[in-house]
Protein backbone atom coordinates (compact mmCIF):
# COMPACT_ATOMS: atom_id res chain seq x y z
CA UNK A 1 38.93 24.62 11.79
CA UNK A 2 41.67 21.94 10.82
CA UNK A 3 41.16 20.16 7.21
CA UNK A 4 40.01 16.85 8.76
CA UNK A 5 36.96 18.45 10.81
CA UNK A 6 35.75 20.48 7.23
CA UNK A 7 36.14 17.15 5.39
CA UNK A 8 34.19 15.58 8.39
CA UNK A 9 31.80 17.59 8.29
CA UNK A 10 31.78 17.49 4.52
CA UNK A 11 31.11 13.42 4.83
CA UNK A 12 28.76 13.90 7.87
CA UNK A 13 26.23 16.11 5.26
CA UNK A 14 26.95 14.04 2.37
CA UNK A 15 24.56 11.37 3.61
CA UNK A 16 22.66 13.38 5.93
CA UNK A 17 20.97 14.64 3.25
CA UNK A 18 20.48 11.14 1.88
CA UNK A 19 19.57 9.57 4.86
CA UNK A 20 16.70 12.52 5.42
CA UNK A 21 14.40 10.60 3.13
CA UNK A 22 16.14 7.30 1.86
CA UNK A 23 14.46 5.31 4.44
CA UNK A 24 11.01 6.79 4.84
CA UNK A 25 10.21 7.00 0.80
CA UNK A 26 8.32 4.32 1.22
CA UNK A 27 5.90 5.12 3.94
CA UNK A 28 5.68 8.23 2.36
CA UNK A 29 4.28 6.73 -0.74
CA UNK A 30 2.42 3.97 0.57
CA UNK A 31 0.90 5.97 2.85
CA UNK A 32 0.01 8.75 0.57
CA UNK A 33 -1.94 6.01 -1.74
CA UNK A 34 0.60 6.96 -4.53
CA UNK A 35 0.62 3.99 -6.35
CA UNK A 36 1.54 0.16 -6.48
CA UNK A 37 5.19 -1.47 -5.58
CA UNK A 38 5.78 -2.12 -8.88
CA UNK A 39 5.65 1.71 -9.42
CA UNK A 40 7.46 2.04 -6.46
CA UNK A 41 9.95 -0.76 -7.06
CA UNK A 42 10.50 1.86 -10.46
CA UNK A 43 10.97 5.19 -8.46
CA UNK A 44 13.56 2.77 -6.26
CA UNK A 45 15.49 1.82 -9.64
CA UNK A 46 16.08 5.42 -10.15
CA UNK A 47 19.44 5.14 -7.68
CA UNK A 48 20.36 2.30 -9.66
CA UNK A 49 20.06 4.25 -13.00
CA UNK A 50 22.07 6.76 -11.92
CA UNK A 51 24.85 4.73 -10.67
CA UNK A 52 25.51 2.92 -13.93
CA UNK A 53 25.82 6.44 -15.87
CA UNK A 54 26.04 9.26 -13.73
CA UNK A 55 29.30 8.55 -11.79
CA UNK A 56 32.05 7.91 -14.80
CA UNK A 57 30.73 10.94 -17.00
CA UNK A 58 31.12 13.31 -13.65
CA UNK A 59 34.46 11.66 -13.23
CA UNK A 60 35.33 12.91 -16.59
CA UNK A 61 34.37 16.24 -16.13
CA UNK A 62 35.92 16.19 -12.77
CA UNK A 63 39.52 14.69 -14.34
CA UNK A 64 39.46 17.13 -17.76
CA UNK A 65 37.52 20.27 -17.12
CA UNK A 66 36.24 21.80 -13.84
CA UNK A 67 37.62 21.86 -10.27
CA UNK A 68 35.94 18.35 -8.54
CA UNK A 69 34.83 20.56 -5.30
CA UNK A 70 32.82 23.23 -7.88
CA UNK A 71 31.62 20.70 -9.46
CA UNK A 72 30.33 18.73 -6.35
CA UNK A 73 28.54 22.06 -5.03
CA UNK A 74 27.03 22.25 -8.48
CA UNK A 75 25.79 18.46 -8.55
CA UNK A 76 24.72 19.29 -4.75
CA UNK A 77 22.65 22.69 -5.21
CA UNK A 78 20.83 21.40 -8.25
CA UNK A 79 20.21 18.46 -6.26
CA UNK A 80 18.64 20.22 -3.42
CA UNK A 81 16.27 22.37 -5.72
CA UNK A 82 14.75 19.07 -7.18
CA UNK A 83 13.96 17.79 -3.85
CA UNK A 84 11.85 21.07 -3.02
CA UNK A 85 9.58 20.41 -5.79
CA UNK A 86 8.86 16.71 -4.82
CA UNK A 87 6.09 17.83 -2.33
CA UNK A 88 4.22 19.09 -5.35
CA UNK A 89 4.14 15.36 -6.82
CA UNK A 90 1.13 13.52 -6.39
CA UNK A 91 0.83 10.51 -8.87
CA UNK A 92 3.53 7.89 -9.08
CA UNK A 93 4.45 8.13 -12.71
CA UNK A 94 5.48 12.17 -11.93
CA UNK A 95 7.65 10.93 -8.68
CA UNK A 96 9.62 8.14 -11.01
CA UNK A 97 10.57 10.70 -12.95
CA UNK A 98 11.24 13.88 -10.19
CA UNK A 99 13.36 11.06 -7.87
CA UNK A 100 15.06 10.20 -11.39
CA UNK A 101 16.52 13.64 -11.47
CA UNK A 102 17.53 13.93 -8.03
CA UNK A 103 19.54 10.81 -8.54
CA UNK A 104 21.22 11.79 -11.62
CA UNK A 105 22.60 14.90 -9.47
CA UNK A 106 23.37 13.33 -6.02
CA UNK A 107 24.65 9.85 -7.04
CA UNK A 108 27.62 10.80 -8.50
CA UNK A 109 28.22 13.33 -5.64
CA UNK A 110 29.07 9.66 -3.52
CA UNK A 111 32.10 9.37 -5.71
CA UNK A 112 33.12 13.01 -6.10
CA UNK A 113 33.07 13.50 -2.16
CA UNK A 114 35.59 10.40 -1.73
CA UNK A 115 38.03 12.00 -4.70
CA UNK A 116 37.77 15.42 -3.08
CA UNK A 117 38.84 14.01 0.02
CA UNK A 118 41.59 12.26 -1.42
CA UNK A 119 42.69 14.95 -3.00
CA UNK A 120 42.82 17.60 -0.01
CA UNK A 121 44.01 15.07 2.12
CA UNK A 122 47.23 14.05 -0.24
CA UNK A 123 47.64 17.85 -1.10
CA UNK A 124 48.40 18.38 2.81
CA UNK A 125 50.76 15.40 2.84
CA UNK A 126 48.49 13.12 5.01
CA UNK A 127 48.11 9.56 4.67
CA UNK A 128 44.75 8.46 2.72
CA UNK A 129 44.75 4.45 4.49
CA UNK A 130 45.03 6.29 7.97
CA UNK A 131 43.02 9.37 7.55
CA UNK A 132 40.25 8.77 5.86
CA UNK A 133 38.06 6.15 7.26
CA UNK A 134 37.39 7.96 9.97
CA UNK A 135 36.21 10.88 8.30
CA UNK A 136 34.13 8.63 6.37
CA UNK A 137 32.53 6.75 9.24
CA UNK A 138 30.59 10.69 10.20
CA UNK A 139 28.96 9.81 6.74
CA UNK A 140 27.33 6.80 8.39
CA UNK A 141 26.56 9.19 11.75
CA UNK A 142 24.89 11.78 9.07
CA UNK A 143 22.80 9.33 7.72
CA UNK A 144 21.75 8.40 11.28
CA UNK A 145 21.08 11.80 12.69
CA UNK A 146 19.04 12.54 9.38
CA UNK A 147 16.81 9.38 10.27
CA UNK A 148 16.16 9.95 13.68
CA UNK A 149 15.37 13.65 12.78
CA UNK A 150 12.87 12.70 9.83
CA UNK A 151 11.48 10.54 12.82
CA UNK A 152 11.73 12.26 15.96
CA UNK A 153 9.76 15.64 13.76
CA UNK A 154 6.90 13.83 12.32
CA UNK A 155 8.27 13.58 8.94
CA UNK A 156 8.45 10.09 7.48
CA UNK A 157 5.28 9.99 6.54
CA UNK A 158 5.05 13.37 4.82
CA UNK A 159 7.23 15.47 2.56
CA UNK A 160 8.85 17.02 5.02
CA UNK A 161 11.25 14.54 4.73
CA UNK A 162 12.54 16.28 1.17
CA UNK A 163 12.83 19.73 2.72
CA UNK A 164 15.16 18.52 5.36
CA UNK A 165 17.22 16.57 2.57
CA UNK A 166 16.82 19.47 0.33
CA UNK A 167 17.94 22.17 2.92
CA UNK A 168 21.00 20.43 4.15
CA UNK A 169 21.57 19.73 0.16
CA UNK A 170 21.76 23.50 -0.91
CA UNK A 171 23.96 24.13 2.31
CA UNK A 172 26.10 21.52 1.46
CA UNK A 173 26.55 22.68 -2.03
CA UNK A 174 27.35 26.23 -0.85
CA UNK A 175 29.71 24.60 2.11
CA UNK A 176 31.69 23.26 -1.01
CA UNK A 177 32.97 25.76 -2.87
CA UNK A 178 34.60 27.21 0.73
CA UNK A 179 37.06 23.74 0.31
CA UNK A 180 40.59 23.76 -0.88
CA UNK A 181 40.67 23.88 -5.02
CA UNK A 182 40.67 20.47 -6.22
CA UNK A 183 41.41 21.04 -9.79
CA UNK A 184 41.39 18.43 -12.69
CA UNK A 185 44.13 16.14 -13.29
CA UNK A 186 44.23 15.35 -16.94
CA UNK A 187 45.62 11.86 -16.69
CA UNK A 188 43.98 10.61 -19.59
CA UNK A 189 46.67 11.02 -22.29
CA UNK A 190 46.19 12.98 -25.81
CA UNK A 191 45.29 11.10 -28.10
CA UNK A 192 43.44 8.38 -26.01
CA UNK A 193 40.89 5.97 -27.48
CA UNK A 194 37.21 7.29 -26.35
CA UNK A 195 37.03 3.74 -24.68
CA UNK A 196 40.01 4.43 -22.61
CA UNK A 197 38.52 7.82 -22.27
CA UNK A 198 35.66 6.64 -20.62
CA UNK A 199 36.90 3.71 -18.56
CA UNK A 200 35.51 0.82 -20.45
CA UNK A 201 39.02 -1.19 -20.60
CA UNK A 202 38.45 -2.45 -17.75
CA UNK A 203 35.55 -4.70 -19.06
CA UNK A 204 38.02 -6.85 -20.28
CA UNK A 205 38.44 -8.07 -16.66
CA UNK A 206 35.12 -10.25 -18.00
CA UNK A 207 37.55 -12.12 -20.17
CA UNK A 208 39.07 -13.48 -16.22
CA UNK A 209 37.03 -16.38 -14.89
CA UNK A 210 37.37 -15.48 -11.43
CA UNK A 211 36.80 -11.61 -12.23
CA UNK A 212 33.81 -12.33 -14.34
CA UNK A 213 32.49 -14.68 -11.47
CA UNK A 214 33.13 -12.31 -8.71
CA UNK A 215 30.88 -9.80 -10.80
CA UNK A 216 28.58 -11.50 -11.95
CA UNK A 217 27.70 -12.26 -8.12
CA UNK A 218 28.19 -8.77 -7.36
CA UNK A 219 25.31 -8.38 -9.78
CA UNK A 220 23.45 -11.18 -7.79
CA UNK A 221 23.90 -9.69 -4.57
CA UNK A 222 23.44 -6.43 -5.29
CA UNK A 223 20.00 -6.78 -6.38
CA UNK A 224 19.74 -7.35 -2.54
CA UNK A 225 21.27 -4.69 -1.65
CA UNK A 226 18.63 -1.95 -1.34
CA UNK A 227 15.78 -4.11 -0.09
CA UNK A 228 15.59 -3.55 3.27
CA UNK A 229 16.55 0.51 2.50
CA UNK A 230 12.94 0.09 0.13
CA UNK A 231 10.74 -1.40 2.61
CA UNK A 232 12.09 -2.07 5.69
CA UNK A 233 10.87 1.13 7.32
CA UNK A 234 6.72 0.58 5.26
CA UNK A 235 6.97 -2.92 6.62
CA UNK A 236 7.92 -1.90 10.57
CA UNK A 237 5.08 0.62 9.96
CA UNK A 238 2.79 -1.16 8.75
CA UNK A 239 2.51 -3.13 12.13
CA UNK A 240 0.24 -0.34 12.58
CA UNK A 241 -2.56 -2.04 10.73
CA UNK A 242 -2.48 -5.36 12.66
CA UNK A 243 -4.61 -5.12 15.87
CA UNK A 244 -2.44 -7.07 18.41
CA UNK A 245 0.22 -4.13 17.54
CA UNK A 246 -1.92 -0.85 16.58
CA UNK A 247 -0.62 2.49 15.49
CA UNK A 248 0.54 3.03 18.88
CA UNK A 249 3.35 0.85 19.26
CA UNK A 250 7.24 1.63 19.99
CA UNK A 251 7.71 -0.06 16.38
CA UNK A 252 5.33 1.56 14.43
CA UNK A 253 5.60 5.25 16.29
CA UNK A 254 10.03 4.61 16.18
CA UNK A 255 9.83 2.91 12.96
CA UNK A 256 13.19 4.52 11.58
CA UNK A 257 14.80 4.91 14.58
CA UNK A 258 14.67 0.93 15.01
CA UNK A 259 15.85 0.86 11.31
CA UNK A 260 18.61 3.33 12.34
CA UNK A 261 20.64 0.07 14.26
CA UNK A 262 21.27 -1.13 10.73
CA UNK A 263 23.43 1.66 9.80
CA UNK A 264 25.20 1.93 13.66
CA UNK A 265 26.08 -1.72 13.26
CA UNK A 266 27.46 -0.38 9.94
CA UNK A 267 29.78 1.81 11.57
CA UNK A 268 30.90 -1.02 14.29
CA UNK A 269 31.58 -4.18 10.94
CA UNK A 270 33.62 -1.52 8.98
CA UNK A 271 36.77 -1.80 11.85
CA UNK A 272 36.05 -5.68 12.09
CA UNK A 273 36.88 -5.97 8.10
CA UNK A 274 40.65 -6.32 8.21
CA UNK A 275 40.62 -8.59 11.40
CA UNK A 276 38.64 -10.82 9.21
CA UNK A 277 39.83 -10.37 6.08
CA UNK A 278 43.52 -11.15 7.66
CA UNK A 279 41.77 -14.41 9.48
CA UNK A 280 39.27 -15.93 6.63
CA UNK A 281 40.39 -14.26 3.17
CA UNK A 282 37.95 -12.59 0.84
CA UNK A 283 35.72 -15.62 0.30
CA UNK A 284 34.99 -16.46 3.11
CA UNK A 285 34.02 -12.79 4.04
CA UNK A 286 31.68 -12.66 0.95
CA UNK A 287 30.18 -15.67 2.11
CA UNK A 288 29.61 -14.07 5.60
CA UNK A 289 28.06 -11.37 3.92
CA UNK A 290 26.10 -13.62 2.03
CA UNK A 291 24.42 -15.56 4.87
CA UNK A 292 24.01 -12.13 6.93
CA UNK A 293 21.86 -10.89 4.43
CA UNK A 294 19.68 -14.63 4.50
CA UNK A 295 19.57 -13.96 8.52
CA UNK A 296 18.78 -10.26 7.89
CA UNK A 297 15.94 -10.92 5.70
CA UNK A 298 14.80 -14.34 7.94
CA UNK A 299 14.71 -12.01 10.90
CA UNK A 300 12.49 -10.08 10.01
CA UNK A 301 10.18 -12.79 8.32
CA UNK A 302 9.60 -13.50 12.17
CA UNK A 303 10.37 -10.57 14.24
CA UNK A 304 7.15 -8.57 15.68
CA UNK A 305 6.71 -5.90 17.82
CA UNK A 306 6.18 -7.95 20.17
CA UNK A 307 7.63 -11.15 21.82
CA UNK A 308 9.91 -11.48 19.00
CA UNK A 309 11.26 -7.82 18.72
CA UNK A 310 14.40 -8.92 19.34
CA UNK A 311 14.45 -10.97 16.15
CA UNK A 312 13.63 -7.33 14.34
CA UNK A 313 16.51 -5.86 16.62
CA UNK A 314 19.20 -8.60 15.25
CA UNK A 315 18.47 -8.31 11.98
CA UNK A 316 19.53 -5.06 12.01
CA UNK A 317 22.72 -5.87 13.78
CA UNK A 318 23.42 -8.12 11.08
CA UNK A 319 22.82 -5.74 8.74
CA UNK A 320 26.02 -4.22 9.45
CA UNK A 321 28.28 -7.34 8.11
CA UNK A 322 25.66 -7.74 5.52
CA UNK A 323 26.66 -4.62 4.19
CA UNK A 324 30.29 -3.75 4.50
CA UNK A 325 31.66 -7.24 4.34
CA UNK A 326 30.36 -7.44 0.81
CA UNK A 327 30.62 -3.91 -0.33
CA UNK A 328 34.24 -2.91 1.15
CA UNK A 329 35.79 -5.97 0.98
CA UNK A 330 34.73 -6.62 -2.51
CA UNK A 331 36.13 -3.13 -3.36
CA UNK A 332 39.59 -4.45 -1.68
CA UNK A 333 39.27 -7.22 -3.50
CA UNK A 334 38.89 -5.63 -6.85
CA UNK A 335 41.75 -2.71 -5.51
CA UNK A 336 44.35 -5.59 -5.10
CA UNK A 337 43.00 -7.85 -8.02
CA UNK A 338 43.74 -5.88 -10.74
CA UNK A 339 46.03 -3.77 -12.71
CA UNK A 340 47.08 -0.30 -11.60
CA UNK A 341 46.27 0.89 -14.71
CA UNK A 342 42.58 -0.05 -14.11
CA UNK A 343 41.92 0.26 -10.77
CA UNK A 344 39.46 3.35 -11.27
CA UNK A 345 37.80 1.67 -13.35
CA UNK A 346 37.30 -1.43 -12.35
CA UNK A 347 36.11 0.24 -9.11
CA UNK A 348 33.72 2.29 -11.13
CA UNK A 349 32.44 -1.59 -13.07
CA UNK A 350 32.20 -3.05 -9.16
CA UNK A 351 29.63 -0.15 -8.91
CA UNK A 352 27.87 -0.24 -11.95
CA UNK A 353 27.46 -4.34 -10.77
CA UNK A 354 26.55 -4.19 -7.52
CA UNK A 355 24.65 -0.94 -6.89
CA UNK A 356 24.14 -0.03 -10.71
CA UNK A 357 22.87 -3.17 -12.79
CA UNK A 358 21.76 -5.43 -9.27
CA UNK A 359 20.26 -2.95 -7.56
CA UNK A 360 18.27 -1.76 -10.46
CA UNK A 361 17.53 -5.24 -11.31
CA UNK A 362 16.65 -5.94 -7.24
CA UNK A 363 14.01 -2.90 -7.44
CA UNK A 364 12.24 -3.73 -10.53
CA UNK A 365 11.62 -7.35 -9.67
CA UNK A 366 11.29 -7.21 -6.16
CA UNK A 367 8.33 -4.74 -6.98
CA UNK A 368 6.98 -7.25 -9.20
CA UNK A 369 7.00 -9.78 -7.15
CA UNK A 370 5.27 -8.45 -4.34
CA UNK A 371 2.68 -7.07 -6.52
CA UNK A 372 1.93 -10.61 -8.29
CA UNK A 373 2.19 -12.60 -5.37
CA UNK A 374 2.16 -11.07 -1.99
CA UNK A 375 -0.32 -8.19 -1.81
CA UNK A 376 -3.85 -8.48 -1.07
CA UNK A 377 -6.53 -6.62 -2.49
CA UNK A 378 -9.66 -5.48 -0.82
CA UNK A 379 -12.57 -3.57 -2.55
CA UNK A 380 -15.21 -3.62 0.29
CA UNK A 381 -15.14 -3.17 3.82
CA UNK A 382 -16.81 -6.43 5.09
CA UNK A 383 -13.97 -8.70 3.52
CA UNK A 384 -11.43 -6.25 5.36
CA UNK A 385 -12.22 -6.98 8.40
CA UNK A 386 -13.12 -10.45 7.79
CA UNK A 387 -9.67 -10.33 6.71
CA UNK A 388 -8.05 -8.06 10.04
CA UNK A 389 -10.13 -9.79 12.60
CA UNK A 390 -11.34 -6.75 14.07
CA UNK A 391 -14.40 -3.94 13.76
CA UNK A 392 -14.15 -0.77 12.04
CA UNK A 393 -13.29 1.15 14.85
CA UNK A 394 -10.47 -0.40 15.88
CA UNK A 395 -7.47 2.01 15.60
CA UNK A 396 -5.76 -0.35 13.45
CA UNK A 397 -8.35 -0.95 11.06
CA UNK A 398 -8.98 3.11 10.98
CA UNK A 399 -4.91 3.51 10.19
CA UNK A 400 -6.00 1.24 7.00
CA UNK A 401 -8.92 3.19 5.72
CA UNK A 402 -7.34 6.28 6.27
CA UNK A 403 -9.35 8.54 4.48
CA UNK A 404 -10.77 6.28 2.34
CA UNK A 405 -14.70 7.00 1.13
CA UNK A 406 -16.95 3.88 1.78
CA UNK A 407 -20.62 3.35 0.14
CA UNK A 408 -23.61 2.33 1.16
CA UNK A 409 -23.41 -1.21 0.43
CA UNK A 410 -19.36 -1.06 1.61
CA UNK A 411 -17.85 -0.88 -1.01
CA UNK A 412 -14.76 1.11 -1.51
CA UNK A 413 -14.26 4.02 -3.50
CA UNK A 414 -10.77 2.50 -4.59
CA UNK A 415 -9.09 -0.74 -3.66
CA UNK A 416 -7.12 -1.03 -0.36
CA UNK A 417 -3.75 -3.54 -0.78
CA UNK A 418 -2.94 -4.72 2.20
CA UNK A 419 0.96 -6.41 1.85
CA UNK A 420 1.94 -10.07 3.40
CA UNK A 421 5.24 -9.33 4.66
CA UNK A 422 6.38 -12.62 5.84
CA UNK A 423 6.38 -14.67 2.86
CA UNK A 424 8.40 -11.37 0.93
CA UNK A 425 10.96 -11.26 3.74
CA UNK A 426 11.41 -15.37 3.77
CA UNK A 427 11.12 -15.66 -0.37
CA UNK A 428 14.20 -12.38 -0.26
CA UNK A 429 16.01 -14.86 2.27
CA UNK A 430 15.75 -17.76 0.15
CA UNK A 431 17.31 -15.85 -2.96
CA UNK A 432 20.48 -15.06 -0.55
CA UNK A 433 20.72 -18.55 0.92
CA UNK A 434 20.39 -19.97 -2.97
CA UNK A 435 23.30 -17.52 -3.88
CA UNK A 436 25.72 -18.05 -0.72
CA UNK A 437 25.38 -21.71 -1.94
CA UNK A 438 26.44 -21.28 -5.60
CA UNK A 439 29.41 -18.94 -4.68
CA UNK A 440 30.86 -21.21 -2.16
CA UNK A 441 30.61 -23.89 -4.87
CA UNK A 442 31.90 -21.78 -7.81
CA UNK A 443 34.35 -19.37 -6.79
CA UNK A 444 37.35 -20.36 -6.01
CA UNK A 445 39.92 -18.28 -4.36
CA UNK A 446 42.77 -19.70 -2.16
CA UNK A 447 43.36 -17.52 1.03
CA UNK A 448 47.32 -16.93 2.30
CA UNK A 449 47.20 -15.40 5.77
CA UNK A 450 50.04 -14.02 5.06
CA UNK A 451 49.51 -12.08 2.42
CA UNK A 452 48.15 -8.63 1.74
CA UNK A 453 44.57 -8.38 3.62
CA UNK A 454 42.26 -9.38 0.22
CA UNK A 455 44.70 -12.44 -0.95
């Protein structure tokens, strides 16, 4: 087996065993009456959290003391053994803190697979530019196949979502240590400042108007980031508990297989970026990314699983620009923005931004939000179906009660929330379509075509 199919297959499993549960979390836990979103939109923050620590401490380790492929199997094993005890969680406030763990042990694995790659790929006198994306693009195909598996095997609604993830995990781990020894570096010189130590010269980039502008909207954006990754899967699902749709449609029943497109079209935008780049410069593309995510979140506002499943289809077409045109290109941006001295960790403060600090922020409110303004509580059976239009034996009103105990007078033995989805997807659509408008208004950046791709 040649070094690019093991590293292949190391990206392919990297976010398989992501992409096992990412997705379906939140079916799981709405389903499972496990709490509210705000709890949710907490156990979501959780990847966040771990991005803004997790990732430059591992880094540390990886540059000073321990081999970045042990290491990696480590972070991956440990990672594993937390997701086997999630089934055993039943009350939101345990999950927060169970999915916390996991994070802290498999986010900084996102990082430590790219460096191991890097490094076995430059030890073997390959080219990193030409080699590696498409060993990286299997990571998008893992995710995939993980999705449609959790789907296709009954498990999106149930925990075995966790043992696939945590199977593949342990595997994974164990796969690792059989890789070429990666072993630490020691760049940072004797003597170094702990700030240098650490990477934390690079906030000084803040001091740069342009720099601090660029991340302060990769702040902004990224709270958007992991929206459709929280609910996009509950809300296609949910379809099941409106009665012109019913638990029987090709939405509900192919729910993450639907929200699989958004991570093909992923794989498609990523060879598009340095046509565009080359064509429209880095502000531009931002700004492309920035309406795709107001038509991703519009789209579904008005898709259905009916007549206007298209509109559900498209979004997640445009998901893929959405994505990579902000996340890639803004790490080109940053890679060709900045001093070589830096460039690791400015990298590592374009994380802690976008999928660290806005993401976490993005989660927390977003679960607020829907909470306080877009979920609808029902305590009695009566004002349900006043509410659904439909008698209690209609299969979509019986995928809403679930197992729910009614009394005599109708009243239920806990509240059922019912969520409004179209006003949450149109008021997340409005937030991108407010920030596309203040970047192309504050950040300026003049684009020479012929220049290096991010000028």
């Amino acid at each position: 087996m040649t070094i690019k199919i093991r590293l292949t297959l190391l990206s392919f499993m990297q976010f398989f065993v992501w992409g096992a549960w990412l997705i379906t979390i939140a079916t799981y836990f709405f389903t499972n009456n496990m709490g509210t979103g705000a709890q949710f939109g907490a156990i979501f923050s959780t990847l966040a959290l771990a991005s803004i620590f997790m990732p430059p401490l591992t880094g540390i380790l990886a540059d000073k003391w321990i081999n970045a492929e042990r290491l990696y199997g480590i972070l991956h094993i440990l990672y594993g053994a937390v997701l086997f005890y999630v089934p055993s969680v039943t009350n939101a406030d345990t999950l927060y803190y169970v999915i916390l763990v996991a994070m802290l042990f498999y986010m900084p694995t996102i990082s430590l697979s790219n460096a191991v790659s890097y490094a076995i790929l430059k030890s073997r006198g390959l080219d990193v530019v030409k080699e590696f994306p498409p060993i990286r693009v299997w990571g998008t195909i893992g995710f995939i196949v993980a999705m449609w598996i959790t789907n296709l095997s009954g498990s999106k609604a149930n925990a075995d979502q966790f043992m696939i993830g945590g199977v593949g995990a342990v595997l994974l781990g164990i796969y690792s240590f059989s890789l070429p020894a990666c072993p630490p570096q020691r760049q940072i010189e004797a003597g170094a400042s702990w700030v240098v130590q650490l990477g934390l010269s690079a906030f000084k980039l803040f001091g740069q108007y342009k720099m601090a502008l660029f991340f302060l909207f990769s702040l902004l954006l990224g709270a958007a980031l992991q929206l459709t990754n929280m609910y996009g899967d509950t809300f296609l699902d949910d379809f099941c508990k409106v009665p012109t749709y019913g638990p029987d449609a090709f939405v509900v029943k192919y729910s993450t297989i639907i929200m699989s497109i958004s991570q093909i079209s992923e794989t498609i935008f990523i060879l598009t970026i340095p046509f565009f780049l080359r064509r429209f410069g880095i502000k531009k593309v931002m700004l492309f990314s920035m309406v795709a995510w107001f038509l991703r979140f519009g789209l579904f506002a008005y898709g259905n699983p009916g007549e206007s499943l298209w509109m559900i289809i498209l979004s997640c077409i445009v998901y893929g620009m959405a994505f990579d045109f902000f996340n890639i290109s803004g790490s080109l941006f940053v890679e060709t923005s900045t001093d070589a001295k830096m460039r690791s960790s400015a990298q590592g403060l374009f994380m802690m931004m976008s999928n660290g600090l806005g993401a976490f922020l993005g989660s927390i409110v977003s679960g607020y939000v829907i909470d306080r303004f877009f979920t609808l509580k029902f305590t009695s059976l009566p004002s349900l179906l006043s509410h659904v239009g439909a008698d209690s034996t209609h299969p979509s009103v019986q995928a809403i009660l679930g197992g729910q105990t009614i009394g005599a007078d109708g009243a239920f033995a806990e509240p059922i929330f019912l969520r409004d989805w179209q006003p949450i997807w149109i008021s997340f659509s409005l937030y991108a379509a407010v920030i596309a408008v203040l970047f192309l208004i504050l950040f300026k950046h003049r684009h020479d075509p012929k220049a290096p791709l991010t000028s």
